[in-house]
PDB file of N, CA and C in Angstrom:
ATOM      1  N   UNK A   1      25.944-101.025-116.529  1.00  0.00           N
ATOM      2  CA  UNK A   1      27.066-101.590-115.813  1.00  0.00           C
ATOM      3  C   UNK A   1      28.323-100.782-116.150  1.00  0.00           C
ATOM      4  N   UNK A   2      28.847-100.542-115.061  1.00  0.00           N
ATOM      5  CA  UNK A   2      30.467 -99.776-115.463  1.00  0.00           C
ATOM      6  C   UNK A   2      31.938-100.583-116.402  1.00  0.00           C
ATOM      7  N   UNK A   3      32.366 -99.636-117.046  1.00  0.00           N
ATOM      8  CA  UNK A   3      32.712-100.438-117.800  1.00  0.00           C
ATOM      9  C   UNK A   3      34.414-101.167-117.341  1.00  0.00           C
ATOM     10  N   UNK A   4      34.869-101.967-117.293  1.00  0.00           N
ATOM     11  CA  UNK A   4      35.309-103.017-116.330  1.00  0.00           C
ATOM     12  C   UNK A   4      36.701-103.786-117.097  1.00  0.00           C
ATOM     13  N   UNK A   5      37.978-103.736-116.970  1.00  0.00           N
ATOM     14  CA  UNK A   5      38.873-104.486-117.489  1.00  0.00           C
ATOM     15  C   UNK A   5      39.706-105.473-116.496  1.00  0.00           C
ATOM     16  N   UNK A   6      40.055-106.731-117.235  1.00  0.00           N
ATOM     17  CA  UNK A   6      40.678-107.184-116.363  1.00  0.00           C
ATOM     18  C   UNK A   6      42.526-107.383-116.705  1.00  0.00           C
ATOM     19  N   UNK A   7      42.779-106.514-115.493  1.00  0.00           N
ATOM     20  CA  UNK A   7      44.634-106.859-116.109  1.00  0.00           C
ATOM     21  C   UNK A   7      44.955-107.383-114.922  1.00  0.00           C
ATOM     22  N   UNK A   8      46.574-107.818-115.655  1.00  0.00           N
ATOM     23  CA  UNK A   8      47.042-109.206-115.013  1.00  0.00           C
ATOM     24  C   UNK A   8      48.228-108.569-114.535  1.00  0.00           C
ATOM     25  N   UNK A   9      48.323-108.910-113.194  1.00  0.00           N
ATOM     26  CA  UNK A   9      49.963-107.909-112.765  1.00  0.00           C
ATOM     27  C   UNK A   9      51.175-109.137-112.959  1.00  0.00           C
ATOM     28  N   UNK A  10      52.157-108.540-112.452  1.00  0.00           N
ATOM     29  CA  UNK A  10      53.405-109.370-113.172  1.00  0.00           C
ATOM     30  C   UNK A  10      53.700-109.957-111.862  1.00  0.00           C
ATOM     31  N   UNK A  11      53.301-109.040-110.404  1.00  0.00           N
ATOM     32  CA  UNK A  11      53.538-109.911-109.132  1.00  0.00           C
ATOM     33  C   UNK A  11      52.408-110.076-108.549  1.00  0.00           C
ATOM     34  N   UNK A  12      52.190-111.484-108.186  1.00  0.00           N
ATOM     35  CA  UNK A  12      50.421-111.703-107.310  1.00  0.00           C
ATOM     36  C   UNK A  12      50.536-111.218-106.075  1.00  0.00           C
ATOM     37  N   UNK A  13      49.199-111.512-105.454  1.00  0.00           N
ATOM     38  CA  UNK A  13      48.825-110.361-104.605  1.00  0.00           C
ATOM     39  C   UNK A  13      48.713-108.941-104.114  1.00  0.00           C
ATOM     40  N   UNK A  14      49.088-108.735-102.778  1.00  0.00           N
ATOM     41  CA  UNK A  14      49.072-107.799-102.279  1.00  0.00           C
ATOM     42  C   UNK A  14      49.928-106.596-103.590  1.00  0.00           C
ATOM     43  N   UNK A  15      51.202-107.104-103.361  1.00  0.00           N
ATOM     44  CA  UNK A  15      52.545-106.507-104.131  1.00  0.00           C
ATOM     45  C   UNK A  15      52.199-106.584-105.809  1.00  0.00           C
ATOM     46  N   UNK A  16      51.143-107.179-105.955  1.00  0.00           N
ATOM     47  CA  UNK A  16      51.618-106.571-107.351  1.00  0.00           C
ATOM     48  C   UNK A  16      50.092-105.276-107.663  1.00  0.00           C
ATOM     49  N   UNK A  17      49.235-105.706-106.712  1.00  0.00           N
ATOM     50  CA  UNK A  17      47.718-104.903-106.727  1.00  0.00           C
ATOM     51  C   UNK A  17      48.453-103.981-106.196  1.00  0.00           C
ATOM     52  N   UNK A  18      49.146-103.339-105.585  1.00  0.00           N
ATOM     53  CA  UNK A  18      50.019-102.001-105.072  1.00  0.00           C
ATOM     54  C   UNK A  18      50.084-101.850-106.067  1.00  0.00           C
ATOM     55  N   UNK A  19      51.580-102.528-106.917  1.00  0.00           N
ATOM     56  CA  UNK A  19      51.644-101.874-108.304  1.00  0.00           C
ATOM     57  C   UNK A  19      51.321-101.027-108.968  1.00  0.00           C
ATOM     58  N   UNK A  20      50.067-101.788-109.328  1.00  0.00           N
ATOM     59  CA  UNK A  20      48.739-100.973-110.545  1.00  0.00           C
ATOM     60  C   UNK A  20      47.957-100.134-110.162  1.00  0.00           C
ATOM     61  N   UNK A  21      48.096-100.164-108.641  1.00  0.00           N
ATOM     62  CA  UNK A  21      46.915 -99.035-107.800  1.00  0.00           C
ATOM     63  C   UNK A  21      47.820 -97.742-108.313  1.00  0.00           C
ATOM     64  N   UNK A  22      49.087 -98.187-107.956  1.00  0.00           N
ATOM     65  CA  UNK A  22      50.155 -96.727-107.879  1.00  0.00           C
ATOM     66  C   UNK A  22      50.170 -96.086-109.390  1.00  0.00           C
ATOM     67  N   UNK A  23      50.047 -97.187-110.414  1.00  0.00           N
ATOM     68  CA  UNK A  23      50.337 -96.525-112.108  1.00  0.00           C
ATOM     69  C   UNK A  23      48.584 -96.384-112.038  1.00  0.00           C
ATOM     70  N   UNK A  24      47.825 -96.261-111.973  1.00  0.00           N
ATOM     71  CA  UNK A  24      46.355 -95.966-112.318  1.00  0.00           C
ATOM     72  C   UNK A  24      46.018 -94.674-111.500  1.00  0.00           C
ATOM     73  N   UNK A  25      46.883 -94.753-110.517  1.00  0.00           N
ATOM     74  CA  UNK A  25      46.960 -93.751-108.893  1.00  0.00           C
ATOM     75  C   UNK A  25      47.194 -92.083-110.375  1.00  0.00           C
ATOM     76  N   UNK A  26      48.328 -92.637-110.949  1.00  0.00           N
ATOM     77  CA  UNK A  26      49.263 -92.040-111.579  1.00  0.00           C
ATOM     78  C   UNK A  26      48.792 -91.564-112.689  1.00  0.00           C
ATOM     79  N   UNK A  27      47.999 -92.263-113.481  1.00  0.00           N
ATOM     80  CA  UNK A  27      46.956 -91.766-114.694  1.00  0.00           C
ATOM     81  C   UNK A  27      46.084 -90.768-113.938  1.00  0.00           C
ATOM     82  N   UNK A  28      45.262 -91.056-113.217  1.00  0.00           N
ATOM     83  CA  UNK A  28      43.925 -90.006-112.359  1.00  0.00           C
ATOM     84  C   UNK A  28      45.261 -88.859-111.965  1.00  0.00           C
ATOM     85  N   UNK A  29      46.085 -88.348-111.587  1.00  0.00           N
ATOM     86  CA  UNK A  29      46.399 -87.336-111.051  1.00  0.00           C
ATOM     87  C   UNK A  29      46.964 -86.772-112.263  1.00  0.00           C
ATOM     88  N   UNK A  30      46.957 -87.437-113.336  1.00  0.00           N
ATOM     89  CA  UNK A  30      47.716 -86.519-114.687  1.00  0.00           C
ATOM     90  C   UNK A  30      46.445 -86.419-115.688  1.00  0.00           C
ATOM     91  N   UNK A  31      45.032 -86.863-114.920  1.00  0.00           N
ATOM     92  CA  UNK A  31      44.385 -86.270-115.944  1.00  0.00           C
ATOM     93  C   UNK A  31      44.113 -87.459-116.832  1.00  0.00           C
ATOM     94  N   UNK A  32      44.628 -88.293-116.892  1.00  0.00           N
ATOM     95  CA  UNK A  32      44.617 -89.031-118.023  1.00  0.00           C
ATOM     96  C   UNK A  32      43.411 -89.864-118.143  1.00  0.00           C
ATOM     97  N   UNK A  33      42.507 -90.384-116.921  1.00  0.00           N
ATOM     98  CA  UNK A  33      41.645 -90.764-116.498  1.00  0.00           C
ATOM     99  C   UNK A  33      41.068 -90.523-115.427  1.00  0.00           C
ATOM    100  N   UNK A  34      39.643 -90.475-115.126  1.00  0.00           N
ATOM    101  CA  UNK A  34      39.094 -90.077-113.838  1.00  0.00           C
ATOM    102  C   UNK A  34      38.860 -90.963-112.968  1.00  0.00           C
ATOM    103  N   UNK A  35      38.204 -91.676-112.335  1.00  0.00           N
ATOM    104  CA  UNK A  35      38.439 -92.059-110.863  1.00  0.00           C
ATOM    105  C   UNK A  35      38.435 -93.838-111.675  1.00  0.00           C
ATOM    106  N   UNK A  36      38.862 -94.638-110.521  1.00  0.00           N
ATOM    107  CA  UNK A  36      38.783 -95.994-110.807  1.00  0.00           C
ATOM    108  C   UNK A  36      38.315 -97.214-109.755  1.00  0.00           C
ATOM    109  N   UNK A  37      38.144 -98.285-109.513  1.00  0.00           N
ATOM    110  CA  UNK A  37      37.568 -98.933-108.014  1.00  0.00           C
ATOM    111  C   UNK A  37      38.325-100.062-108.451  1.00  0.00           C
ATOM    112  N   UNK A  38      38.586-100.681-107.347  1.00  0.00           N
ATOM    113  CA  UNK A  38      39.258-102.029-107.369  1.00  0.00           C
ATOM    114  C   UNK A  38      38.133-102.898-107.545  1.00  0.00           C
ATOM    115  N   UNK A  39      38.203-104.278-108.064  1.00  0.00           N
ATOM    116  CA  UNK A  39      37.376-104.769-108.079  1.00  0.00           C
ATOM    117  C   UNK A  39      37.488-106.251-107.479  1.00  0.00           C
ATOM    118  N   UNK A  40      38.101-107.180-108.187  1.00  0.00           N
ATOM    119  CA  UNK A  40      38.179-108.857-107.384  1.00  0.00           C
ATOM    120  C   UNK A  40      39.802-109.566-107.917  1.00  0.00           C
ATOM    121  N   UNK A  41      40.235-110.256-107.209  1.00  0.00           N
ATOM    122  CA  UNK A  41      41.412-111.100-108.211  1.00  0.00           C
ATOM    123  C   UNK A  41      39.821-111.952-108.887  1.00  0.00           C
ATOM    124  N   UNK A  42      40.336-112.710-109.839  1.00  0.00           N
ATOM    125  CA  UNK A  42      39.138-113.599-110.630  1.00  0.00           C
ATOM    126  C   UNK A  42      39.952-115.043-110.499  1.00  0.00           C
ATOM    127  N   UNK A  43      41.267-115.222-109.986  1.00  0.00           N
ATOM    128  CA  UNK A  43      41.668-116.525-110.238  1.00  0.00           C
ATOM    129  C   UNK A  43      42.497-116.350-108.741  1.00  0.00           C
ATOM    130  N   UNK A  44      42.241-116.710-107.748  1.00  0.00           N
ATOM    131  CA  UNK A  44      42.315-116.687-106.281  1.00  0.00           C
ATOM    132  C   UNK A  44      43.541-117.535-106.188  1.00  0.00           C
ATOM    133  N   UNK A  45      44.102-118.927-106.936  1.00  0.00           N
ATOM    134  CA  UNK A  45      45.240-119.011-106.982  1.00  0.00           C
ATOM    135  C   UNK A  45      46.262-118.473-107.291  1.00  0.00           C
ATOM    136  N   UNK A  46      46.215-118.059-107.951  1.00  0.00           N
ATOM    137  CA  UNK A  46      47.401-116.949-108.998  1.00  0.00           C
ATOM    138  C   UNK A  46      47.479-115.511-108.268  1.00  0.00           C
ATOM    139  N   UNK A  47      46.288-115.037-108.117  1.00  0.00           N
ATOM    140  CA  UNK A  47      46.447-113.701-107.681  1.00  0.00           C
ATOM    141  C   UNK A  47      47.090-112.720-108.222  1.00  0.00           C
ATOM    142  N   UNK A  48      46.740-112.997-109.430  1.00  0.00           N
ATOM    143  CA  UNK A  48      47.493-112.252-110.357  1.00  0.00           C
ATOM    144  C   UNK A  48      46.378-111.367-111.348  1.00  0.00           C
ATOM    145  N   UNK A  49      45.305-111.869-111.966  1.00  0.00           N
ATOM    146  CA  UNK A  49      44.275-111.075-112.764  1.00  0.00           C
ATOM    147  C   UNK A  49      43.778-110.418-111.433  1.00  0.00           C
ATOM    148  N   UNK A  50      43.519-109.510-112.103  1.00  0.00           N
ATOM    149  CA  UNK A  50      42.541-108.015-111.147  1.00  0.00           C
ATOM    150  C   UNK A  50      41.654-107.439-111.932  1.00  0.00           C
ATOM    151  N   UNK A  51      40.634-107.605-111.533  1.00  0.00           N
ATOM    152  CA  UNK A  51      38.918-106.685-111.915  1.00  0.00           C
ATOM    153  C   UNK A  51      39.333-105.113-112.125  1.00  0.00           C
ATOM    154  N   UNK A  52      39.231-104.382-112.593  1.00  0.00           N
ATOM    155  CA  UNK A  52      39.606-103.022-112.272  1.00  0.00           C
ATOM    156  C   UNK A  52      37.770-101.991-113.245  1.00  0.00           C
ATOM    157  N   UNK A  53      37.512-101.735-112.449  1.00  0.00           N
ATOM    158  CA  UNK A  53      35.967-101.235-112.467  1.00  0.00           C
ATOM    159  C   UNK A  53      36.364 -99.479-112.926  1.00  0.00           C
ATOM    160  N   UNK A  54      36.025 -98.992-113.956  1.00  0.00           N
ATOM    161  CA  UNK A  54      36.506 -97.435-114.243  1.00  0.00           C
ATOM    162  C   UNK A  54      35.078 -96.578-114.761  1.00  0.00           C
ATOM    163  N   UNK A  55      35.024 -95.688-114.417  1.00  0.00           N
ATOM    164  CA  UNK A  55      33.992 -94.473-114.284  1.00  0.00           C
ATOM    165  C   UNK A  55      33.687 -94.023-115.576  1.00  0.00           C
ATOM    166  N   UNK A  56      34.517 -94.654-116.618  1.00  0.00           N
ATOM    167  CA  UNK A  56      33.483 -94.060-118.071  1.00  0.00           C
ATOM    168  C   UNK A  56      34.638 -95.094-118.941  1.00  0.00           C
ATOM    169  N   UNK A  57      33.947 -95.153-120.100  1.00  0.00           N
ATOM    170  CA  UNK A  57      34.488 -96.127-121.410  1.00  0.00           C
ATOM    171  C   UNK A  57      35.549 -95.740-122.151  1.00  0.00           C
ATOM    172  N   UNK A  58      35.832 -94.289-121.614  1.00  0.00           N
ATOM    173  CA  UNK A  58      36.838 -93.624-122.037  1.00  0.00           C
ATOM    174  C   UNK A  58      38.155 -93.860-121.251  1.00  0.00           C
ATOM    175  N   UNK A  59      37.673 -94.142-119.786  1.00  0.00           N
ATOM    176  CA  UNK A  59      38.684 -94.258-119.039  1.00  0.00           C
ATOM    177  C   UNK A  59      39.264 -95.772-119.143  1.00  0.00           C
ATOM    178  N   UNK A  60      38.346 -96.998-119.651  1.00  0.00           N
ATOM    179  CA  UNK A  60      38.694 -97.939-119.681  1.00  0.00           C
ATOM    180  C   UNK A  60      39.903 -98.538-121.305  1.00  0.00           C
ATOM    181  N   UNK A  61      38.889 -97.213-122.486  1.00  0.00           N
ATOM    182  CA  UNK A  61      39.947 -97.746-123.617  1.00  0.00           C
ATOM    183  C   UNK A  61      41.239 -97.019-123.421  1.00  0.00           C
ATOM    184  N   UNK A  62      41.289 -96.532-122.288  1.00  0.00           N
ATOM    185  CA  UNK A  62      42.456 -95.914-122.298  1.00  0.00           C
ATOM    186  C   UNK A  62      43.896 -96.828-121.940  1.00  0.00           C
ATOM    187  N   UNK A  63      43.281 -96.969-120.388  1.00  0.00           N
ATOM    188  CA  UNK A  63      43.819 -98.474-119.875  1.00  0.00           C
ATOM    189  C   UNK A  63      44.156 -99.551-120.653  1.00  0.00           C
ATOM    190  N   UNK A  64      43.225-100.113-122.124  1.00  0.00           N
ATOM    191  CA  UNK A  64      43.627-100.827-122.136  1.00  0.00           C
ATOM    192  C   UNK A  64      44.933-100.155-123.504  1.00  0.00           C
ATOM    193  N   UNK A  65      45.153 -99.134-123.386  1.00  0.00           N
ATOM    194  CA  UNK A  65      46.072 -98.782-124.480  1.00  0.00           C
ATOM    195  C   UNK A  65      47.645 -99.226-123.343  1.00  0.00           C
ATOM    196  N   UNK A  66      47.302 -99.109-121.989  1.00  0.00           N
ATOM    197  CA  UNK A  66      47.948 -98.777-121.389  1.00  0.00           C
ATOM    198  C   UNK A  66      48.620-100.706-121.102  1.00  0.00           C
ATOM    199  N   UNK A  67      47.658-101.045-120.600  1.00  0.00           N
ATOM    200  CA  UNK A  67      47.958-102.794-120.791  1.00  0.00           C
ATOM    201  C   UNK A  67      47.149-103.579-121.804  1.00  0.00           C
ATOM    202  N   UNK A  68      48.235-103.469-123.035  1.00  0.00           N
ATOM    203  CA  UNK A  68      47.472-104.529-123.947  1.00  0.00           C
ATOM    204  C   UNK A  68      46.525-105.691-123.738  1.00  0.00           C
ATOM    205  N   UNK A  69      47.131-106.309-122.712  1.00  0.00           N
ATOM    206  CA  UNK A  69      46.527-107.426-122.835  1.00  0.00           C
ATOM    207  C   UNK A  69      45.570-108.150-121.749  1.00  0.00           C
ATOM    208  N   UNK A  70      44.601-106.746-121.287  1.00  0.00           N
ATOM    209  CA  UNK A  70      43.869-106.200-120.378  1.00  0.00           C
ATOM    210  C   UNK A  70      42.547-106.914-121.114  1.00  0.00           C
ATOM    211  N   UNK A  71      41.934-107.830-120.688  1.00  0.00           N
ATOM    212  CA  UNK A  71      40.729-108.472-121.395  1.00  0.00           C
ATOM    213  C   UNK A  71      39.508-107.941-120.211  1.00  0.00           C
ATOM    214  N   UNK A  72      37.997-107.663-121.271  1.00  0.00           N
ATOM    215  CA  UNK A  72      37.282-107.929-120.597  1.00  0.00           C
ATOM    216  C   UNK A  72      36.871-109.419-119.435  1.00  0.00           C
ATOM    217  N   UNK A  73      36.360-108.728-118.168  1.00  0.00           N
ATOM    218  CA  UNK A  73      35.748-109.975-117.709  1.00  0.00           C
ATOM    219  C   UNK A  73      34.464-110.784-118.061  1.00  0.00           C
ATOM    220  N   UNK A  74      34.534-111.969-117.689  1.00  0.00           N
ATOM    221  CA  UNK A  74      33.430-112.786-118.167  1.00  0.00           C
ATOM    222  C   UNK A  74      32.423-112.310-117.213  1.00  0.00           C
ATOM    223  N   UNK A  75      31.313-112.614-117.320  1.00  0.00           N
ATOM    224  CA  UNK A  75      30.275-112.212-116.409  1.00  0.00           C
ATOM    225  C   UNK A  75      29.829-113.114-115.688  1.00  0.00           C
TER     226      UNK A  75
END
Protein backbone atom coordinates (compact mmCIF):
# COMPACT_ATOMS: atom_id res chain seq x y z
CA UNK A 1 0.00 0.00 0.00
CA UNK A 2 1.35 3.55 -0.75
CA UNK A 3 2.35 5.30 1.88
CA UNK A 4 -0.49 7.89 2.79
CA UNK A 5 -0.80 11.07 5.24
CA UNK A 6 -3.55 12.80 6.35
CA UNK A 7 -3.30 16.76 6.69
CA UNK A 8 -5.73 19.11 7.72
CA UNK A 9 -5.97 22.47 5.73
CA UNK A 10 -6.74 25.66 7.57
CA UNK A 11 -9.64 26.43 4.81
CA UNK A 12 -12.30 23.53 3.92
CA UNK A 13 -12.96 22.53 0.72
CA UNK A 14 -12.36 23.38 -2.58
CA UNK A 15 -10.07 26.59 -1.30
CA UNK A 16 -8.18 25.13 1.05
CA UNK A 17 -7.39 21.54 -1.17
CA UNK A 18 -6.03 24.32 -3.79
CA UNK A 19 -3.89 25.38 -1.07
CA UNK A 20 -1.91 22.23 -0.43
CA UNK A 21 -2.14 21.06 -4.06
CA UNK A 22 -0.15 24.42 -4.81
CA UNK A 23 2.62 23.90 -1.64
CA UNK A 24 3.03 20.01 -2.55
CA UNK A 25 2.70 21.37 -6.43
CA UNK A 26 5.79 23.32 -4.98
CA UNK A 27 7.83 20.55 -3.17
CA UNK A 28 7.66 18.11 -6.60
CA UNK A 29 9.06 20.99 -8.78
CA UNK A 30 11.99 21.73 -6.23
CA UNK A 31 12.83 18.27 -6.03
CA UNK A 32 11.94 17.91 -2.70
CA UNK A 33 9.52 15.11 -3.37
CA UNK A 34 8.33 13.11 -6.31
CA UNK A 35 4.92 12.81 -7.52
CA UNK A 36 1.79 12.82 -5.10
CA UNK A 37 -2.29 11.86 -5.69
CA UNK A 38 -5.06 13.37 -3.99
CA UNK A 39 -6.86 11.17 -2.12
CA UNK A 40 -10.48 11.73 -0.02
CA UNK A 41 -11.61 14.58 2.58
CA UNK A 42 -12.19 11.72 5.55
CA UNK A 43 -14.64 14.03 7.50
CA UNK A 44 -17.17 15.32 4.67
CA UNK A 45 -18.46 17.88 7.16
CA UNK A 46 -15.51 19.83 7.86
CA UNK A 47 -13.80 19.39 4.69
CA UNK A 48 -10.97 20.09 6.07
CA UNK A 49 -8.69 16.62 6.61
CA UNK A 50 -7.34 15.45 3.18
CA UNK A 51 -5.95 11.87 2.29
CA UNK A 52 -2.82 12.79 0.46
CA UNK A 53 -1.43 9.34 -1.15
CA UNK A 54 2.68 9.88 -2.00
CA UNK A 55 4.94 7.66 -4.23
CA UNK A 56 7.57 6.55 -1.66
CA UNK A 57 8.03 6.80 2.36
CA UNK A 58 10.48 9.21 1.75
CA UNK A 59 8.21 11.48 0.17
CA UNK A 60 5.70 11.07 2.91
CA UNK A 61 8.32 11.65 6.06
CA UNK A 62 9.05 14.49 4.39
CA UNK A 63 5.59 16.03 4.33
CA UNK A 64 5.12 15.26 7.47
CA UNK A 65 8.26 17.43 8.49
CA UNK A 66 6.44 19.80 6.45
CA UNK A 67 2.91 19.57 8.44
CA UNK A 68 3.46 18.41 11.84
CA UNK A 69 0.45 17.43 12.57
CA UNK A 70 -0.19 15.34 9.44
CA UNK A 71 -1.48 11.90 11.02
CA UNK A 72 -1.67 8.69 9.44
CA UNK A 73 -5.12 7.50 8.17
CA UNK A 74 -7.14 4.91 9.81
CA UNK A 75 -7.89 2.16 7.52
Amino acid sequence: MPPRLLITVSQPGVIGANQLAKRLNELKNNSQISDWHPGRWTDRKTMTPWEIIFDSDKDALFAKMEWPDATLPRP
